[in-house]
Protein backbone atom coordinates (compact mmCIF):
# COMPACT_ATOMS: atom_id res chain seq x y z
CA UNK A 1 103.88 51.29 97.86
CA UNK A 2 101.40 50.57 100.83
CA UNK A 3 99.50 53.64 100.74
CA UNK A 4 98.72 53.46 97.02
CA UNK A 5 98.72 49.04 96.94
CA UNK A 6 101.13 49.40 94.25
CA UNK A 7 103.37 46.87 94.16
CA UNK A 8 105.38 47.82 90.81
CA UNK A 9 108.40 49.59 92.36
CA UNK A 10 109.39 46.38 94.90
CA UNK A 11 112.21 45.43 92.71
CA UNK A 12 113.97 48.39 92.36
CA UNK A 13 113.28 49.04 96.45
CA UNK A 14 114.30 45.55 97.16
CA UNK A 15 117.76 46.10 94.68
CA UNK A 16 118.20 49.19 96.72
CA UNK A 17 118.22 47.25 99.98
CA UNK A 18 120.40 44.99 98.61
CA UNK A 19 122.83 47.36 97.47
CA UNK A 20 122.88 49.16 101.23
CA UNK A 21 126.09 48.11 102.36
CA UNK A 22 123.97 46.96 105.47
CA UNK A 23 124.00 42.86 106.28
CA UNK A 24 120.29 43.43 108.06
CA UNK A 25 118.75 45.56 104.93
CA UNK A 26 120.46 43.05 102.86
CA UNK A 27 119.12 40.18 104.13
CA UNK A 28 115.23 41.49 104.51
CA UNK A 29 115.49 42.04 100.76
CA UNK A 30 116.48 37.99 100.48
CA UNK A 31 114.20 36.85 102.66
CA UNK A 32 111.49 39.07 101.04
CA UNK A 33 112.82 38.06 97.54
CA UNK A 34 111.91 34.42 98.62
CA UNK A 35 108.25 34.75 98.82
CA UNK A 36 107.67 37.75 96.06
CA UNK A 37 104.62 35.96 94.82
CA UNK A 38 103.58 36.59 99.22
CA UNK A 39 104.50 40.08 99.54
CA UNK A 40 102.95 41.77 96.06
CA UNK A 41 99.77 40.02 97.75
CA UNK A 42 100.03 41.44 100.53
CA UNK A 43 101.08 44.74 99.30
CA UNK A 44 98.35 45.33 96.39
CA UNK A 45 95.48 43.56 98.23
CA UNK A 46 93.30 44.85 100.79
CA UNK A 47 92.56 42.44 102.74
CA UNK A 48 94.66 41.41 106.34
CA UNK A 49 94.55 39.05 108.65
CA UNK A 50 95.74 42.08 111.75
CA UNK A 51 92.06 41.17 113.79
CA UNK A 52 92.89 37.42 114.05
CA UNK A 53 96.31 37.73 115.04
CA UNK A 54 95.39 40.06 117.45
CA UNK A 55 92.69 37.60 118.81
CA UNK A 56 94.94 34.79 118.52
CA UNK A 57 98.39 36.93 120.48
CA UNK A 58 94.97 37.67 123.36
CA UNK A 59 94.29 33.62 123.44
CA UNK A 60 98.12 33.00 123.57
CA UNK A 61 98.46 35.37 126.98
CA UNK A 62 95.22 33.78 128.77
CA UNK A 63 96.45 30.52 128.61
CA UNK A 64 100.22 31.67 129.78
C-alpha cells in the first residue's frame, strides 16, 4: 500500500487485523478505523511532515 500510495486494500488489511486473534493488532485497526479519512491521506499522498518533526524532536532535546 505505501510503496505504490494505494490506499484501496486498507479495509480488507484493517478486517484482517481485526480478525488476528491479537488485542494489540486489534486495536491499531480501531484506532486506525477512527481517522480513515487521516490515514488514506497519508497513505496515497506524497507529501510528509518527517523534516519538521525531526526539527521540532532536535528543538525539544536543546531545551531539555
Amino acid at each position: 500500500m505505501l510503496d505504490n500510495r494505494d490506499a484501496t486494500p486498507l479495509p480488507g488489511w484493517l478486517n484482517d487485523l481485526a480478525n488476528s486473534g491479537l488485542a494489540p493488532l486489534a486495536g491499531l485497526a480501531g484506532a486506525l478505523r477512527e481517522d480513515r479519512h487521516a490515514v488514506d491521506q497519508g497513505i496515497s499522498t506524497p507529501y510528509n511532515s518527517g523534516v519538521n518533526e525531526g526539527r521540532i524532536t532536535d528543538v525539544k532535546l536543546q531545551k531539555a
